[in-house]
Protein backbone atom coordinates (compact mmCIF):
# COMPACT_ATOMS: atom_id res chain seq x y z
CA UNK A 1 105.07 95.74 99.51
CA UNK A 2 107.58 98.53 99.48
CA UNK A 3 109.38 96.49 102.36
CA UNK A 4 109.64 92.98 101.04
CA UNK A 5 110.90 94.63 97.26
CA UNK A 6 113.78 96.74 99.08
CA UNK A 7 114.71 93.45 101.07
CA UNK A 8 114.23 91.24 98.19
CA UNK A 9 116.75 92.76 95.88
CA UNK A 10 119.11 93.33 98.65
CA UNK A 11 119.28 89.55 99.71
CA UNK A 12 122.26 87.40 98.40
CA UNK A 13 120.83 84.44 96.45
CA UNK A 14 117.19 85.90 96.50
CA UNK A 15 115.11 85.55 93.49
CA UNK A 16 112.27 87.95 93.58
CA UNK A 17 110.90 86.40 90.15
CA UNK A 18 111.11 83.04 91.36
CA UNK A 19 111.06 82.85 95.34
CA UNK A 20 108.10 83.68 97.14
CA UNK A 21 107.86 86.73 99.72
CA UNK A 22 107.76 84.21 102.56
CA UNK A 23 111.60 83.13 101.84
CA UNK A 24 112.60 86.33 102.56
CA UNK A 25 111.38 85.42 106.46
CA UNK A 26 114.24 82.87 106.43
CA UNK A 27 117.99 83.56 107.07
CA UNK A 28 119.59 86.54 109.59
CA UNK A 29 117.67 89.33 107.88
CA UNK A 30 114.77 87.07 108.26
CA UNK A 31 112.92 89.28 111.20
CA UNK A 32 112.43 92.11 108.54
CA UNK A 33 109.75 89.61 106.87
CA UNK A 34 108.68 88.49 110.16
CA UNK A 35 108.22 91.91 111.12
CA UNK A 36 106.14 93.17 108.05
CA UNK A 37 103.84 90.60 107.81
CA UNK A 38 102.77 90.80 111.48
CA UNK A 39 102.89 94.41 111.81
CA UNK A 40 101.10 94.75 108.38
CA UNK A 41 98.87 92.30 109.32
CA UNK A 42 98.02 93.80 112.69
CA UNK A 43 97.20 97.37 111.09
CA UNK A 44 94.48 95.42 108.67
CA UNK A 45 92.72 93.40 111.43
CA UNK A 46 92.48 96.44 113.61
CA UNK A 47 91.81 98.81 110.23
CA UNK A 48 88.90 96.31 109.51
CA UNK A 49 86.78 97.94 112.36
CA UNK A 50 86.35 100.88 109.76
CA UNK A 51 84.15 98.68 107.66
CA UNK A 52 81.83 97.93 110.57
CA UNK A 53 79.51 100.63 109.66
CA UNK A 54 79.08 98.99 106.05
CA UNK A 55 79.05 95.62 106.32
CA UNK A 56 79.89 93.19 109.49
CA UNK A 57 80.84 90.23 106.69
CA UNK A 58 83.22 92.16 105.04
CA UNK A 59 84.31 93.80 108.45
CA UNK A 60 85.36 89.74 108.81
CA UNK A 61 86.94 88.88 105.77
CA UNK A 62 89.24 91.91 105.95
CA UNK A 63 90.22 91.21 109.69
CA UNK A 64 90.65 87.37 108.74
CA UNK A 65 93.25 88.63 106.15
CA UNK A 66 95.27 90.54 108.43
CA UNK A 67 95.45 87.65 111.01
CA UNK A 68 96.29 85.64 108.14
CA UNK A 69 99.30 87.94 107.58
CA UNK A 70 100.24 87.87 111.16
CA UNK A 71 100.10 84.22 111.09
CA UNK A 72 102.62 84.22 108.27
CA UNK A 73 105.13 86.26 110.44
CA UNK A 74 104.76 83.36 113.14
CA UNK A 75 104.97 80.65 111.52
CA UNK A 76 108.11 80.67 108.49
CA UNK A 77 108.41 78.24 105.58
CA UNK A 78 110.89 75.64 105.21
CA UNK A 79 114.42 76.84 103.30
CA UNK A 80 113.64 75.48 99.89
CA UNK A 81 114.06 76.01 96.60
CA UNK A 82 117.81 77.37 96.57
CA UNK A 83 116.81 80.20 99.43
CA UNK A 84 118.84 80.57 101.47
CA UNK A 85 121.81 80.70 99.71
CA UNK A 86 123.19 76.79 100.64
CA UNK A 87 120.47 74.73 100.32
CA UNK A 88 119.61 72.41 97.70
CA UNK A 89 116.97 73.49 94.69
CA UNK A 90 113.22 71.38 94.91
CA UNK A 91 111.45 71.08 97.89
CA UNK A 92 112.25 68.49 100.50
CA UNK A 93 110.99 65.22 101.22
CA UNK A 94 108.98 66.72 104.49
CA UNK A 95 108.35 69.64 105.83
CA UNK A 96 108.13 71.07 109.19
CA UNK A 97 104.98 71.81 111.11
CA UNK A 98 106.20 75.72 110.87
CA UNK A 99 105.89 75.42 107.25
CA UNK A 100 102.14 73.46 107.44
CA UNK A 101 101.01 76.16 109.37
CA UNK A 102 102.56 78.82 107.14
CA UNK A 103 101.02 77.49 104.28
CA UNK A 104 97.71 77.27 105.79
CA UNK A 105 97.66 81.11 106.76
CA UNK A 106 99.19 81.56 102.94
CA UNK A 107 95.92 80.13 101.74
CA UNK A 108 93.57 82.07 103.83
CA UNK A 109 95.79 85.27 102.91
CA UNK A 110 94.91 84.75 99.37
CA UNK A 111 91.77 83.76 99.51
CA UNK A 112 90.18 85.98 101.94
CA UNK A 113 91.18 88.97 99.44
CA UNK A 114 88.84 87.77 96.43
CA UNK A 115 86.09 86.86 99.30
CA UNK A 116 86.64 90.19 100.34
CA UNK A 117 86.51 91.65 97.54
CA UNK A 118 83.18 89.99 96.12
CA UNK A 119 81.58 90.93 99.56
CA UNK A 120 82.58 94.38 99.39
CA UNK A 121 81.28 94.37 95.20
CA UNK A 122 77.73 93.17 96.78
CA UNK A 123 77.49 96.10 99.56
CA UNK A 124 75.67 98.64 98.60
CA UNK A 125 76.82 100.85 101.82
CA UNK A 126 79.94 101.70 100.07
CA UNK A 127 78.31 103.98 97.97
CA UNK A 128 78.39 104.54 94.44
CA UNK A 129 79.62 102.68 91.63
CA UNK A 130 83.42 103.17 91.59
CA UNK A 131 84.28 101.35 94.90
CA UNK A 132 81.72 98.43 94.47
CA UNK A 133 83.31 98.11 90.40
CA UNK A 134 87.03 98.35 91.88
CA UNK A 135 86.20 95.84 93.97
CA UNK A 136 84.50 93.53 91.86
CA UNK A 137 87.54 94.03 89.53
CA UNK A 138 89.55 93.00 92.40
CA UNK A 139 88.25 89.79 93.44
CA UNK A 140 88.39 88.84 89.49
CA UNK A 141 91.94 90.14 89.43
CA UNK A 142 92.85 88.46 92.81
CA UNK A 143 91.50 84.84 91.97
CA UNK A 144 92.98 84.54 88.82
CA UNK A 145 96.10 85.50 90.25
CA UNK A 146 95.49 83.15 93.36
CA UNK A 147 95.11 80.45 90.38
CA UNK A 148 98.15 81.06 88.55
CA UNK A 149 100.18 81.79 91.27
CA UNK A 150 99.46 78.22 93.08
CA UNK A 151 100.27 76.48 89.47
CA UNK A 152 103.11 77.96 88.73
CA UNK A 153 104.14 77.73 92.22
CA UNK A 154 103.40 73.32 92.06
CA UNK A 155 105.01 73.57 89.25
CA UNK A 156 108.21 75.33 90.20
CA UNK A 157 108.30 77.69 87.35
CA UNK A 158 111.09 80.13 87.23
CA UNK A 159 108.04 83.20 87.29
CA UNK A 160 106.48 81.81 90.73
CA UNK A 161 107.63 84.92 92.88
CA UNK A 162 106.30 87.34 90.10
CA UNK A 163 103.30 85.79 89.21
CA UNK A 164 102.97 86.06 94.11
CA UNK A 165 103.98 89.65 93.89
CA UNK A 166 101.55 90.48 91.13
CA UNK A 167 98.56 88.62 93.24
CA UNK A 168 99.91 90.18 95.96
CA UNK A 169 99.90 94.21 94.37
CA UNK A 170 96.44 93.55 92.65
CA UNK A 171 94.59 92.60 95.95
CA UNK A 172 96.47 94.32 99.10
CA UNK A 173 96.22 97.75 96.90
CA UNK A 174 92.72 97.19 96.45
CA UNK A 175 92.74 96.30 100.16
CA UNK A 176 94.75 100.06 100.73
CA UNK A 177 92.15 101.56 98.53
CA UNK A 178 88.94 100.18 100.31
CA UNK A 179 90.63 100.72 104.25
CA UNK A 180 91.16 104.33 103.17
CA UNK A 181 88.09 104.99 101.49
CA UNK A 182 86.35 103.48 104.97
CA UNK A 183 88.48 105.52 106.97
């Protein structure tokens, strides 16, 4: 998170309230984004195997997240939107298979959190309360965001990239949280 902020409000053009996190992959400072979603991604697939011990479903959902990410560092979206700096606001009339597949990892990425989450809720292996609330908390937190996010997103509101980066700091803390906790 602390990566794509610095990068975001560094970038000419760049929105951070309206563009999404993926733009940022696009452009000559676009390997920084590459590079933080796969190695991000890479540290919670192979972080997962902490869970194993609790719960082999959750152990899943968690790795399928991070592969997710990594997926997203592969394969870029299309430049859109008014990102980068040149091209012309909306979407365009097609879009590349790069962007299909990109889009297809986005989705898993945000919906294997609140899966996640509501697996981790359920297992009682993770001990008391606190950690089992949190994460139900979470997977409320992280669908609703997951909801308004993809609106406002179809919608092309001007708070799309906030109403990401708030989805995205309610369910990869509580992703932090539960790793370390397992760790």
């Amino acid at each position: 998170m602390i990566v794509f902020t610095a990068d975001g409000w560094t970038r000419p053009g760049y929105r951070p309230r309206y563009h999404p996190v993926s733009a940022l992959s696009l452009g000559r400072r676009g390997w920084i984004q590459k590079a933080n979603f796969i190695v991000c991604g890479a540290g919670v697939a192979v972080g997962s195997l902490a869970l194993l011990g609790a719960n082999v479903l959750l152990t899943v959902a968690i790795a399928v997240f991070g592969l997710a990410l990594v997926a997203s560092g592969v394969f870029t979206m299309d430049p859109m939107r008014g990102y980068p700096a040149g091209t012309p606001a909306g979407d365009p009339s097609t879009f590349s298979r790069q962007h299909r597949l990109h889009d297809c990892a986005g989705v898993v990425v945000f919906a294997a959190v609140p899966i996640a989450a509501v697996i981790a809720a359920l297992t009682p292996e993770l001990g008391g309360g606190s950690l089992r609330l949190h994460s139900a908390v979470a997977a409320a937190a992280s669908t609703a965001g997951f909801l308004v996010f993809g609106q406002a997103w179809e919608q092309d509101s001007p708070h799309a990239g906030l109403w990401q980066r708030l989805t995205i700091l309610l369910g990869w803390s509580w992703v932090a949280v539960l790793l370390a906790a397992s760790s």
